[in-house]
Protein backbone atom coordinates (compact mmCIF):
# COMPACT_ATOMS: atom_id res chain seq x y z
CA UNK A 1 -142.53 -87.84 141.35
CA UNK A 2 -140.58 -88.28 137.88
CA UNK A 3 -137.13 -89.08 138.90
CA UNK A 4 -135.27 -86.90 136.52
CA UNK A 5 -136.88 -84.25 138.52
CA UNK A 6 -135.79 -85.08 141.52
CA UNK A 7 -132.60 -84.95 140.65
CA UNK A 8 -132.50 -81.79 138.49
CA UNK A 9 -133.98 -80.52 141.81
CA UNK A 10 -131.77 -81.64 144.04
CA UNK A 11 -128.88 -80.56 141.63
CA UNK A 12 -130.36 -77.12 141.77
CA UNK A 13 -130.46 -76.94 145.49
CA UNK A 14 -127.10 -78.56 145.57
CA UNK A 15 -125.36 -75.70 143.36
CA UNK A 16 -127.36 -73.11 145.21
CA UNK A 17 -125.98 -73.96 148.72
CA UNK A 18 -122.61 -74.19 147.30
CA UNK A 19 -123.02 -70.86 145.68
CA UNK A 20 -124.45 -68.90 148.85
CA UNK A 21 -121.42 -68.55 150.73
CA UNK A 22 -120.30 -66.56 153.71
CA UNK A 23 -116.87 -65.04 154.61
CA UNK A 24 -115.65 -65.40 158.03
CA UNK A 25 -113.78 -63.32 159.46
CA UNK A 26 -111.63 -63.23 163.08
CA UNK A 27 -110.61 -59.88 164.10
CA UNK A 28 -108.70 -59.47 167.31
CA UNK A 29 -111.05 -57.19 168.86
CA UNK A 30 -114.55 -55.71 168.71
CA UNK A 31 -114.61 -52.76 166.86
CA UNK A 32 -115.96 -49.33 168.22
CA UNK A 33 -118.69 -47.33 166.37
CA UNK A 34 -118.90 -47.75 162.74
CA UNK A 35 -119.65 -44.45 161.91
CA UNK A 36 -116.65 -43.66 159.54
CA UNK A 37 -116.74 -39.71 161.19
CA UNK A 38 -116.52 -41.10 165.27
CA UNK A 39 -114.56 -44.25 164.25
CA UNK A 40 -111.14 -45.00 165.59
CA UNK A 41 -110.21 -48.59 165.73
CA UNK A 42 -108.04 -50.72 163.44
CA UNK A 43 -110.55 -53.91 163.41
CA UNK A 44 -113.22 -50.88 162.13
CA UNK A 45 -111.17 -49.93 159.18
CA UNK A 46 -111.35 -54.00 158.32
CA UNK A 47 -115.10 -53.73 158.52
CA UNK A 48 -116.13 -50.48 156.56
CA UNK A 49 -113.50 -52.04 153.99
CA UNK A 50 -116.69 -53.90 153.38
CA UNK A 51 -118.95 -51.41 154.17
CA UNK A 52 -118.20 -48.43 152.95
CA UNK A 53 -116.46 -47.45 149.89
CA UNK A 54 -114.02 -44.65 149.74
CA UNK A 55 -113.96 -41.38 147.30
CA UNK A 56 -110.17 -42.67 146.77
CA UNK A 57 -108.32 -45.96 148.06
CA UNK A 58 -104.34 -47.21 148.18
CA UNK A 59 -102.68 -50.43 146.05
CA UNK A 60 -99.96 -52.76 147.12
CA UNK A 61 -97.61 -49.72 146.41
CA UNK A 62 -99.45 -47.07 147.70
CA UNK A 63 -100.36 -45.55 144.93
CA UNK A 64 -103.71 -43.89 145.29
CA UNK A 65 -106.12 -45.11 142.96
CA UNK A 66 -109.98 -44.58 142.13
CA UNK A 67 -112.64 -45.79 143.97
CA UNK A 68 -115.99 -43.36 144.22
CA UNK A 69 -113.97 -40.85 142.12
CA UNK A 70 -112.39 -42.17 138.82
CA UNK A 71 -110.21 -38.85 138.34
CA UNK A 72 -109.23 -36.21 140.06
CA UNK A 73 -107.03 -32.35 139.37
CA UNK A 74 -105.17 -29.93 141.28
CA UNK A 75 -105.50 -26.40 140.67
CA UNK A 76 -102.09 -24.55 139.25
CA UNK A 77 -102.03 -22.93 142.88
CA UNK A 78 -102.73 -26.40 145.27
CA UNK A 79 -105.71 -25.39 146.68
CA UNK A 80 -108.46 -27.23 144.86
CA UNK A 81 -108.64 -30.49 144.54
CA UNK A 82 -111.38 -31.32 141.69
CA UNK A 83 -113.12 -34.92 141.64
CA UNK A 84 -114.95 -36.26 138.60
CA UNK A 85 -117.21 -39.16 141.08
CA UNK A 86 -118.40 -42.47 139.52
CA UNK A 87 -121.63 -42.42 137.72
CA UNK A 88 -124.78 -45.14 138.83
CA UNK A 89 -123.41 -45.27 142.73
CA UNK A 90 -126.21 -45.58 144.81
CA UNK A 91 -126.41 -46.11 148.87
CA UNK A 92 -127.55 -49.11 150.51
CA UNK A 93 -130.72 -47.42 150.88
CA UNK A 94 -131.16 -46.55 147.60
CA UNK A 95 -130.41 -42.70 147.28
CA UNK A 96 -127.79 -41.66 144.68
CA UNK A 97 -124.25 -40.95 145.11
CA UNK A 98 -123.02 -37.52 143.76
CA UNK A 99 -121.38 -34.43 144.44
CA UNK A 100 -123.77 -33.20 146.75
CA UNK A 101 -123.43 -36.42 148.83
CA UNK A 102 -119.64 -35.91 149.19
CA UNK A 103 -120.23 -32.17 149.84
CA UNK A 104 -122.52 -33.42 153.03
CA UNK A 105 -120.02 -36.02 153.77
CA UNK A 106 -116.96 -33.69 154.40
CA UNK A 107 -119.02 -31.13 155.87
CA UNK A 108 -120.38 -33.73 158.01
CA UNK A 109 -116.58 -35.18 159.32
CA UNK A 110 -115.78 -31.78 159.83
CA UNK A 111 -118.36 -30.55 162.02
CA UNK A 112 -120.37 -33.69 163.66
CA UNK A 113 -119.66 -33.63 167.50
CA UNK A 114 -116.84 -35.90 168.51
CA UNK A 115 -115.59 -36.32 164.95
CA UNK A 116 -112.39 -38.14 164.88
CA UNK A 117 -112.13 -36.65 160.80
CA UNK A 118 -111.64 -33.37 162.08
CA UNK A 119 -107.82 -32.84 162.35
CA UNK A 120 -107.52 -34.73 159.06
CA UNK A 121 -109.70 -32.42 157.38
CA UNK A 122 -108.50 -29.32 158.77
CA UNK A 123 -107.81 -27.72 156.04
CA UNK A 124 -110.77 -27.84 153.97
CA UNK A 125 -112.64 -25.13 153.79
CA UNK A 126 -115.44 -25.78 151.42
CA UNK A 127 -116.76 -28.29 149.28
CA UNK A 128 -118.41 -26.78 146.29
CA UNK A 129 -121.00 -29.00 143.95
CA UNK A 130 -119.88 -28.10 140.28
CA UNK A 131 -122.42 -30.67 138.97
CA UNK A 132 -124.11 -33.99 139.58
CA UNK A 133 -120.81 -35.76 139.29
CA UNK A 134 -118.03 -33.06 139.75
CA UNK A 135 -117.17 -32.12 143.26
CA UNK A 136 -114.34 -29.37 144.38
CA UNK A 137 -112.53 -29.57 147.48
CA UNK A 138 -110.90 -25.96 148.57
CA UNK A 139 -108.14 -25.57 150.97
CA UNK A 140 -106.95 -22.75 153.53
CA UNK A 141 -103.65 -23.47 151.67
CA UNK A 142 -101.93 -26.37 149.76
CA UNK A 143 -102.72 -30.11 151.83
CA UNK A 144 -100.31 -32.56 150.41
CA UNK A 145 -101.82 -35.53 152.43
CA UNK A 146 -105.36 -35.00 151.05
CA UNK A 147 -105.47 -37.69 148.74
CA UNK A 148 -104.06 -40.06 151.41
CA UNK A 149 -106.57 -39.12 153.45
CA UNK A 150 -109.56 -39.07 151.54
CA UNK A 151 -108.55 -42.85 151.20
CA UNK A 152 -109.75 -43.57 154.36
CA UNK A 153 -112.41 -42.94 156.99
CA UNK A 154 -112.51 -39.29 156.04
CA UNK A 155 -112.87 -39.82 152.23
CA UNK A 156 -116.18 -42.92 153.16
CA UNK A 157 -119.05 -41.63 151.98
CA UNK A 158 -122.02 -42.35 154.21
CA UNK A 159 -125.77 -42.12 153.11
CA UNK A 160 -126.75 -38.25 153.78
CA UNK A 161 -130.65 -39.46 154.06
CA UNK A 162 -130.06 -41.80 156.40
CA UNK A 163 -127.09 -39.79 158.58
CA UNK A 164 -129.50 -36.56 158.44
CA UNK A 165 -132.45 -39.06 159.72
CA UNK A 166 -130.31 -40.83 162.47
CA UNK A 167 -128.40 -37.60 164.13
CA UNK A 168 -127.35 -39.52 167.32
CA UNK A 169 -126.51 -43.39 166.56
CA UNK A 170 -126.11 -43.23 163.14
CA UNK A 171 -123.24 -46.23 163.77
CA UNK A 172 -125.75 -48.60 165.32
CA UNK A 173 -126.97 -49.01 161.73
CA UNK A 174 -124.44 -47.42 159.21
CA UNK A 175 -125.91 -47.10 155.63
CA UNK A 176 -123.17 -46.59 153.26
CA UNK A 177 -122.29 -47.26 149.39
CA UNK A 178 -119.96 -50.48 149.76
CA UNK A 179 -120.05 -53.89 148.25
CA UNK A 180 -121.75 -55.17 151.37
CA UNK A 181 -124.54 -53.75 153.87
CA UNK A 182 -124.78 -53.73 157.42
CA UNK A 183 -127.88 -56.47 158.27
CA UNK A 184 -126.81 -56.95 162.54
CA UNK A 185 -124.01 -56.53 165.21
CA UNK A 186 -124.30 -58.18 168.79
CA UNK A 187 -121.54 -56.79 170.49
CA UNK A 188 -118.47 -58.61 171.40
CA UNK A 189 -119.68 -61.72 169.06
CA UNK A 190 -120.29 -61.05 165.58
CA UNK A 191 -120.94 -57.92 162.66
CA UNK A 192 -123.12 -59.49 160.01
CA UNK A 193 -123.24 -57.81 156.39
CA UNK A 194 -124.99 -58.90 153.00
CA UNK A 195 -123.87 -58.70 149.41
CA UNK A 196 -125.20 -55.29 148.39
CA UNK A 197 -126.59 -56.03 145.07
CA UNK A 198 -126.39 -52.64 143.26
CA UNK A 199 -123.29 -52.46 144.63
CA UNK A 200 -121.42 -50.62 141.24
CA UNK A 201 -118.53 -53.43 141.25
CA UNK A 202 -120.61 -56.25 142.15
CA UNK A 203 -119.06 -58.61 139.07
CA UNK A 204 -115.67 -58.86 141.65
CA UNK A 205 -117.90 -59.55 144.89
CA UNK A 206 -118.20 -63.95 144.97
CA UNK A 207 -120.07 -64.02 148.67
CA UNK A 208 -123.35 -63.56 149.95
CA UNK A 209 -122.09 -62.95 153.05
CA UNK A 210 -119.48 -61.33 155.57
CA UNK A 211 -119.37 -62.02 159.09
CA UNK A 212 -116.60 -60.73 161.56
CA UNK A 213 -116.40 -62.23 165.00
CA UNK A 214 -113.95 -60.49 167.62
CA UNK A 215 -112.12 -62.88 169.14
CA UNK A 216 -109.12 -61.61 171.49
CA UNK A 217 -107.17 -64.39 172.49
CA UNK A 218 -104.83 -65.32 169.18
CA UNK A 219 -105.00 -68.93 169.59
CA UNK A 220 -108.33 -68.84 169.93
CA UNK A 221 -108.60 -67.53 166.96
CA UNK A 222 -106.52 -70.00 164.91
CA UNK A 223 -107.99 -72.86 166.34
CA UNK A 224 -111.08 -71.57 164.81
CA UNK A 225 -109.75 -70.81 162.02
CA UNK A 226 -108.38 -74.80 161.86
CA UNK A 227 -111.85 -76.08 162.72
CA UNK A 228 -113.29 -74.48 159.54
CA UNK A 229 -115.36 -72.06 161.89
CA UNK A 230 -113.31 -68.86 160.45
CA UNK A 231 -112.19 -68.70 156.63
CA UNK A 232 -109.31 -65.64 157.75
CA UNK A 233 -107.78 -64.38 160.89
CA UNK A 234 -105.90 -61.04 161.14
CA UNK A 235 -103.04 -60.42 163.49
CA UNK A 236 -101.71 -64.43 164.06
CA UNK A 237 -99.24 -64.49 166.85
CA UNK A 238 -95.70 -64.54 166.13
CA UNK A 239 -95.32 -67.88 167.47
CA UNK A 240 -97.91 -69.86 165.52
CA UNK A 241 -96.10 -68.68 162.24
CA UNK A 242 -93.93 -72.18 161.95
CA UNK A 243 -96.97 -73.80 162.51
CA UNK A 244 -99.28 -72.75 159.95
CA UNK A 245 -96.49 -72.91 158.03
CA UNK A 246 -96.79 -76.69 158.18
CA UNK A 247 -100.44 -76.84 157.94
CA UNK A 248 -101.48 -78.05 154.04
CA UNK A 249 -104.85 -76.28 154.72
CA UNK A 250 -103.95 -72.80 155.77
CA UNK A 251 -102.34 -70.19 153.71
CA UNK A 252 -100.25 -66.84 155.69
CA UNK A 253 -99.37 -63.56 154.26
CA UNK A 254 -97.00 -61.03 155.90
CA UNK A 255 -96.29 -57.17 155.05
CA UNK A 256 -94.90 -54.47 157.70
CA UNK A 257 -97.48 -52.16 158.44
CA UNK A 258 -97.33 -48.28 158.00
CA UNK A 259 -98.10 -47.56 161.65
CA UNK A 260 -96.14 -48.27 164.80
CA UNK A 261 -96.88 -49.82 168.74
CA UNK A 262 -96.02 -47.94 170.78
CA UNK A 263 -96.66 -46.42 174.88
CA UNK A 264 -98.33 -43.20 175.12
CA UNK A 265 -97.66 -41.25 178.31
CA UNK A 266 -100.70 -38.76 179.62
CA UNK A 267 -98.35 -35.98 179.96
CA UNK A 268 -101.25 -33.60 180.27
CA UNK A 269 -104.48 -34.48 179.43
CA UNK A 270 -105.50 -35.01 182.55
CA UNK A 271 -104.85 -34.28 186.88
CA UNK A 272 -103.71 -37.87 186.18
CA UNK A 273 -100.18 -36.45 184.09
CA UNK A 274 -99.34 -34.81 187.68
CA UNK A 275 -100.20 -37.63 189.65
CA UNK A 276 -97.17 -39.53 188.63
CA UNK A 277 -93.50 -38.78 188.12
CA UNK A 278 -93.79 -40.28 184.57
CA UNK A 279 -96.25 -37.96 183.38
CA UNK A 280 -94.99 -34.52 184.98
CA UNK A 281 -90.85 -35.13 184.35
CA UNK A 282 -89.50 -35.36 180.69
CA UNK A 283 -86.18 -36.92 182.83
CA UNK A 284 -88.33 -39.82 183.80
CA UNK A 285 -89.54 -40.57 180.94
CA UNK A 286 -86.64 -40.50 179.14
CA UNK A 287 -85.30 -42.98 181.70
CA UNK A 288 -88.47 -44.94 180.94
CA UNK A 289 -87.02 -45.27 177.09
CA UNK A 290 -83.35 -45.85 177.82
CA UNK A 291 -84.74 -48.75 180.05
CA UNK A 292 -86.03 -50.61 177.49
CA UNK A 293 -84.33 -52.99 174.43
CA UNK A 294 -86.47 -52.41 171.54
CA UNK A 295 -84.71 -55.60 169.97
CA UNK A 296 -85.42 -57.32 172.70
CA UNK A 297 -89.40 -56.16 173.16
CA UNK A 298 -89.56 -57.30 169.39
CA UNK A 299 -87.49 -60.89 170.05
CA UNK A 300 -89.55 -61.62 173.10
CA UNK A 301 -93.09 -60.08 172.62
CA UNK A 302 -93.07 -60.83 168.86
CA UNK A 303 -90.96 -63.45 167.54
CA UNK A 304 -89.22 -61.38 165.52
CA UNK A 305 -92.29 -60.41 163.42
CA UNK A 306 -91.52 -56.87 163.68
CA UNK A 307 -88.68 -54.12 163.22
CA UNK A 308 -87.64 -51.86 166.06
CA UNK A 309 -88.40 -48.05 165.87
CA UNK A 310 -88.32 -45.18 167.54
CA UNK A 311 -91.09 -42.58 165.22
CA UNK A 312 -94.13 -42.45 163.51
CA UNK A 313 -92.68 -44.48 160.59
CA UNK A 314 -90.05 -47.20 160.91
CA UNK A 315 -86.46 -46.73 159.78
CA UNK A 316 -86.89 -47.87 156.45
CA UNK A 317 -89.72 -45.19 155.72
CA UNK A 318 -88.29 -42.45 153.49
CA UNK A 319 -89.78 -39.81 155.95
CA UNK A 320 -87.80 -41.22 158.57
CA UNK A 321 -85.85 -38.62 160.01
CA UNK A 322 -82.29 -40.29 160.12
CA UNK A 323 -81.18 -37.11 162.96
CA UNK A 324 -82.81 -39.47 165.43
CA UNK A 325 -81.63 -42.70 165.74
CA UNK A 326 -83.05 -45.35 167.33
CA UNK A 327 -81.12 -45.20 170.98
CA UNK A 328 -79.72 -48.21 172.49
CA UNK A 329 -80.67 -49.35 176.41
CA UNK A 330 -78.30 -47.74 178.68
CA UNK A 331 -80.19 -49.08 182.56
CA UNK A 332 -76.86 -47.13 184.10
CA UNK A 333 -77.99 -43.65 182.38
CA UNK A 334 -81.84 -44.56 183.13
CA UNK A 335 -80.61 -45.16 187.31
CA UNK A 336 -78.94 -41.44 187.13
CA UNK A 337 -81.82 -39.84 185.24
CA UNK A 338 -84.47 -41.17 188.12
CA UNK A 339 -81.98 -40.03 190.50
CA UNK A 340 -81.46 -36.62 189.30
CA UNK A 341 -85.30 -36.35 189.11
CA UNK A 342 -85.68 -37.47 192.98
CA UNK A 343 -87.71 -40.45 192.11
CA UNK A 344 -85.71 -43.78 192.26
CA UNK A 345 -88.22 -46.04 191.69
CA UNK A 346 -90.95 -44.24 190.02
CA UNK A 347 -94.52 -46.54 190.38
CA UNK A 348 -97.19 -45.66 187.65
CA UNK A 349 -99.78 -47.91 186.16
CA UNK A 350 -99.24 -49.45 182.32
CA UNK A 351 -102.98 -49.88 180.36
CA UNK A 352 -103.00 -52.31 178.11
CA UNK A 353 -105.75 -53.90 175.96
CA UNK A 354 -106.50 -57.64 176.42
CA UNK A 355 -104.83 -58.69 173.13
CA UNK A 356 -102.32 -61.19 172.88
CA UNK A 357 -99.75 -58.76 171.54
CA UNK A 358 -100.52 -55.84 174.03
CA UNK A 359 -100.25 -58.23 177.22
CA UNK A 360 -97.17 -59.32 175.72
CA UNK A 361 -96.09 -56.13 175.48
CA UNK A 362 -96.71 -54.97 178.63
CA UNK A 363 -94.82 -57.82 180.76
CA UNK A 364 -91.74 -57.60 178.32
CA UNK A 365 -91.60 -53.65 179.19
CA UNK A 366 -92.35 -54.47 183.31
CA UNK A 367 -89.52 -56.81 183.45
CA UNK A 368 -86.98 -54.26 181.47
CA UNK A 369 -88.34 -51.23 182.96
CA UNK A 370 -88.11 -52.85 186.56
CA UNK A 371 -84.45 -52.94 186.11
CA UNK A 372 -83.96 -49.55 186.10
CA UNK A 373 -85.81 -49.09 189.20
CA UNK A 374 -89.46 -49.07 187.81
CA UNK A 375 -92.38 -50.22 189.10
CA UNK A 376 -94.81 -50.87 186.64
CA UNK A 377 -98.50 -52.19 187.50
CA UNK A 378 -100.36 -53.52 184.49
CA UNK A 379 -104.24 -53.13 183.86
CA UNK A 380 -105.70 -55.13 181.19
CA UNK A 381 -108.85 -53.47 179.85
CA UNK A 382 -111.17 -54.35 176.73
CA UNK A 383 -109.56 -52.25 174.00
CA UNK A 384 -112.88 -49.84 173.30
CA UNK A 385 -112.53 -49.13 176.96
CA UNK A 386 -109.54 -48.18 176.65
CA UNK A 387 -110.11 -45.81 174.34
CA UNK A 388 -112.86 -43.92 176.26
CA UNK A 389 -110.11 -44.11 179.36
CA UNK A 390 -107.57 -42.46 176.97
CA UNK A 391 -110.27 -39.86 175.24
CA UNK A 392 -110.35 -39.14 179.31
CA UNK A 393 -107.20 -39.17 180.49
CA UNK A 394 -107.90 -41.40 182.88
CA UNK A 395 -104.76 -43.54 182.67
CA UNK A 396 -101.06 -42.86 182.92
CA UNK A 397 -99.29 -44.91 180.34
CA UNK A 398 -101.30 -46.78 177.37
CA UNK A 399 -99.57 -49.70 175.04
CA UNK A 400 -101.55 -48.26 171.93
CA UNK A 401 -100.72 -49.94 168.72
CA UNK A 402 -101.81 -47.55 165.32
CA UNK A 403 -102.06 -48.91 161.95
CA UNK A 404 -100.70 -46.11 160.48
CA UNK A 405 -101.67 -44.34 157.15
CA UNK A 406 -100.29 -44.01 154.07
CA UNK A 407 -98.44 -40.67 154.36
CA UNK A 408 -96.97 -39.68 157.39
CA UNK A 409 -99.12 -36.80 158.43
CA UNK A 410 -101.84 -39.40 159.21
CA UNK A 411 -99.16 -40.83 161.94
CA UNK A 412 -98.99 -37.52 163.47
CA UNK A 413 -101.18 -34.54 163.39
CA UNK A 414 -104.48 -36.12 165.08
CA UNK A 415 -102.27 -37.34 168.14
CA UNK A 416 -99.72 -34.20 168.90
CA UNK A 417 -101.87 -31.03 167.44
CA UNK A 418 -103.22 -28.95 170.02
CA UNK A 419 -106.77 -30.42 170.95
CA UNK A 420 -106.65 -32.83 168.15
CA UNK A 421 -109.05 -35.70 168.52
CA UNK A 422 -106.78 -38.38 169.40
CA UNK A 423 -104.14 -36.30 171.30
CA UNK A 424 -104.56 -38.59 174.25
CA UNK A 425 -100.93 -37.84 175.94
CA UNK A 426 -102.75 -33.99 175.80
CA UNK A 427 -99.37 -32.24 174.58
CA UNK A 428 -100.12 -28.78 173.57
CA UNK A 429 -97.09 -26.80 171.91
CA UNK A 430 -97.94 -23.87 169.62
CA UNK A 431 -94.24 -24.68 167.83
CA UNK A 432 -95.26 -28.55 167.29
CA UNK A 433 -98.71 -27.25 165.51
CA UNK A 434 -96.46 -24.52 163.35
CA UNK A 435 -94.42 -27.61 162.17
CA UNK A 436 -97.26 -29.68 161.56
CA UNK A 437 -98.47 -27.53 159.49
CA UNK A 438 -95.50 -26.59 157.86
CA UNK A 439 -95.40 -30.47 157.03
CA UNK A 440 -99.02 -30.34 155.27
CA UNK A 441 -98.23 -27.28 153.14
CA UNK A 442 -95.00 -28.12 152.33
CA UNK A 443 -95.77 -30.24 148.47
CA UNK A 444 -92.12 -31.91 148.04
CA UNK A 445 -90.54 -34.51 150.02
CA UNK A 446 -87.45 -33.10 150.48
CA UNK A 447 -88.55 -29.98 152.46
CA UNK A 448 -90.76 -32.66 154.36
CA UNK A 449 -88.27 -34.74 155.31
CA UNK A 450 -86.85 -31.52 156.78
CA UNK A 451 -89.80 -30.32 158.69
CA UNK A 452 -89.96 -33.86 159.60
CA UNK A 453 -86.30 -33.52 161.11
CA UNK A 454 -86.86 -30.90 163.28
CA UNK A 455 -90.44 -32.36 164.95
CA UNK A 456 -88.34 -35.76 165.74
CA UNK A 457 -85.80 -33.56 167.47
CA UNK A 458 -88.49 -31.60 169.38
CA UNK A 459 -90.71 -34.76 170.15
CA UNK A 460 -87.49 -36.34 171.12
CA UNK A 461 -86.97 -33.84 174.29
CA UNK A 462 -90.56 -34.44 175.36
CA UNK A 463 -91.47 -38.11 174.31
CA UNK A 464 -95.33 -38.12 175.22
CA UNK A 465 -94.95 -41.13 172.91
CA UNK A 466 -92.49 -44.14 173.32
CA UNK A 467 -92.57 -45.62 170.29
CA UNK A 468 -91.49 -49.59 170.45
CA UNK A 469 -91.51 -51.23 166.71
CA UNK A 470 -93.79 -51.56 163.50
CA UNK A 471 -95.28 -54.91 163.35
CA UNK A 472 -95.68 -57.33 160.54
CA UNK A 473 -99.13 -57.43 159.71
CA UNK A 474 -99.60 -61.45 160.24
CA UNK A 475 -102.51 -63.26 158.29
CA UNK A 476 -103.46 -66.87 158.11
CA UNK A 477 -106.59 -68.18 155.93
CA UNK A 478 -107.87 -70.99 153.95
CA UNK A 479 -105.43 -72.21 151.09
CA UNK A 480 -109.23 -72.07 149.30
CA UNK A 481 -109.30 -68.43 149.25
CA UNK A 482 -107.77 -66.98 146.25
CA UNK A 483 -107.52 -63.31 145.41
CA UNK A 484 -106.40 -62.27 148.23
CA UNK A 485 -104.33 -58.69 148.08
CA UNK A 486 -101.78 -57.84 150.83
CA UNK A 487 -101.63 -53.65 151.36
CA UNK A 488 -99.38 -52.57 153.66
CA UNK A 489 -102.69 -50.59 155.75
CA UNK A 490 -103.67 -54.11 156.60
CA UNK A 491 -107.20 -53.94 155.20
CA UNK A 492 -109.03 -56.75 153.68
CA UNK A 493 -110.37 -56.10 150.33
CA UNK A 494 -113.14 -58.66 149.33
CA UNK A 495 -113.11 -57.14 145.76
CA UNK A 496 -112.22 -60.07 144.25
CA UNK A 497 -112.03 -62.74 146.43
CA UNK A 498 -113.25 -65.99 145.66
CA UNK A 499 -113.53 -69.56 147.88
């Protein structure tokens, strides 16, 4: 064989291995379904960032910016929202994108059974097609979080061929419109997609590949990570920080996220809420809070890579409603509350998922809360599980850590409406939903901030929610990755990321 050959061949193979490349990716958990209407994990939202593109998404700033729709108009009364959508999208199975597909999409978070889009879409009424590429949204009345919304799960527009053909487990083999497609999962080892080659951005996509392998224990991860195994690992613990810090190889990012962690109480979602002091007597769990150092939870359980909080957004948000302030420990007050109540050492049972951060968590808050006279029991559960527990109500406390969204409303309405989907502490006040809603019609910040006021002070009395702190979102990957974009939602965006 003529030499020259051999080595043009060779050559050729040479610069096609080291073009075919796979992104590897370490979440700290297995995600649940990835159906963007039933989805409700964190480590999902990573995945369909891959997946599934959005009608809308968020920058560094959150400023909401296209994605599926390049423009978009409010009507002079502010309820309409009309979208002009991207021309040449197509679905991973081929069919076209347009308005009719984002007509069946809404329609289809709104009413599919066990929807977790529901409470997010409440007010849309209907979705009308104005042409191939023009799609109107109408409202019961003006939605100011709609655009925020519509840049996640609820605005991911799923293939309506292959959702209509696949009723019941449409997630076991999601067909969407993103830069990647869904090829395999195994569960609790690895979600495999491929470069989607219509894909209508595909000139910033530089991989062939995407594979995300839940793996729970954080220094597991890293040392993965290390050993070239992983190219990026979300959620580093605190305490490797100084570390990677030192390593030549690995590069770390850092932004506060826009959610919160935080201990949910089932106050009444289930015979479980009357089953323990904690969940029937707003005195005990107000003792609960006064027992515990926020500083302290963040010092201990993470390094400092966090800042204390006591709402939906942390201190610094400007929908923080300064009327509450974050209240300091007071174990004397605590001791008098449980006394007053008739229960001076209340027992109940603290889930927790198996992360690093939640079982860190959890032992900082038994030791505090023991002080006081509590005696907390901890059960460490695989975090899906613990979902379906909490969907249940079959739990009394729950460390539950949410990554937030970028306007408030996405922090709130789904977890203390009236029968909302992730209500899990099952609080039902009609006065909570008037002010909920007040906050969604209401169009300028200022008379949000006030409604916002008054459901701190009111949420305050009850606390089915303890919130703790807002955590840094920690990141460590190879110093070969470049274009990397830190967004305060914590997503990964492989739009333009190169090795």
């Amino acid at each position: 064989m003529n030499k020259k050959f051999v080595l043009a061949l060779t050559l050729a193979i040479t610069t096609c291995v080291a073009n075919s490349q796979t992104l590897r990716i370490g979440l700290a958990e297995d995600p649940d379904i990835l159906d963007p209407s039933l989805a409700r994990s964190f480590v999902g939202r990573i995945v369909f960032a891959s997946l599934c593109d959005k009608l809308v998404d968020i920058d560094e700033k959150l400023n909401i910016v296209p994605q599926l729709a390049t423009s978009w108009q409010w009507s002079a009364d502010n309820k309409a929202l009309t979208m002009k959508l991207r021309p040449g999208v197509t679905f991973h199975d081929g069919e076209k994108f347009d308005a009719a597909a984002v007509k069946f999409n809404i329609d289809r978070h709104k009413s599919q059974p066990g929807s977790n889009r529901r409470g997010e879409l409440s007010p849309v009424t209907t979705v009308d097609v104005i042409d191939d590429l023009t799609a109107k949204i109408n409202l019961s009345a003006p939605f100011s979080p709609l655009l925020s919304v519509l840049a996640d799960r609820a605005g991911m527009m799923v293939s309506p061929k292959a959702a209509q053909a696949n009723t019941t487990n449409f997630g076991a083999k999601p067909i969407c419109s993103g830069p990647f497609r869904f090829v395999e999962r195994i569960a609790q080892d690895r979600i495999v997609l491929e470069r989607f080659p219509n894909y209508w951005n595909k000139a910033e996509i530089h991989f062939d590949k995407v594979t995300f392998q839940p793996i729970v224990d954080a220094t597991v991860r890293l040392a993965n990570l290390r050993s070239g195994q992983l190219d990026f690992i979300e959620r580093v613990a605190p305490s490797d920080m100084a570390s990677i810090k030192a390593d030549k190889k690995l590069a770390i990012s850092r932004i506060t996220e826009l959610g919160y962690q935080g201990i949910t109480i089932n106050t009444g979602k289930s015979d479980f809420a009357q089953k323990n002091p904690l969940g029937r007597d707003p005195r005990v769990r107000e003792a609960f809070e006064l027992s515990l150092d926020r500083a302290g939870i963040v010092q201990v359980a993470m390094d400092g890579e966090a800042q204390a909080g006591n709402q939906w957004v942390s201190p610094g948000n400007s929908f923080y409603a300064k009327n509450v302030p974050l209240p300091k420990r007071d174990i004397a007050r605590a001791k008098a509350l449980l006394k007053e109540a008739g229960v001076p050492n209340p027992s109940f049972t603290l889930m927790t998922p198996t992360t690093s951060d939640g079982q860190r968590v959890a032992q900082v808050v038994q030791a505090m809360a023991k002080e006081a006279g509590f005696d907390v029991k901890i059960q460490s559960t695989e975090f899906a599980t613990t979902l379906n527990l909490a969907d249940k109500g079959q739990y009394d406390a729950f460390v539950l850590a949410w990554s937030g969204r970028a306007d408030p409303d996405g922090n709130l309405y789904s977890f203390y409406g009236c029968k909302q989907p992730l209500n899990y502490s099952g609080v039902c006040k009609p006065q909570w939903d008037e002010l909920l809603d007040r906050s969604r019609s209401t169009l300028d910040a200022a008379g949000r901030i006030k409604v916002f006021e008054t459901l701190a002070a009111e949420t305050a009395k009850e606390r089915p929610i303890v919130y703790l702190y807002h955590r840094n979102w920690l990141w460590a990957y190879n110093k070969k990755l470049t274009g990397m974009r830190t967004i305060p939602d914590g997503l990964v965006r492989v739009q333009g990321l190169k090795m």
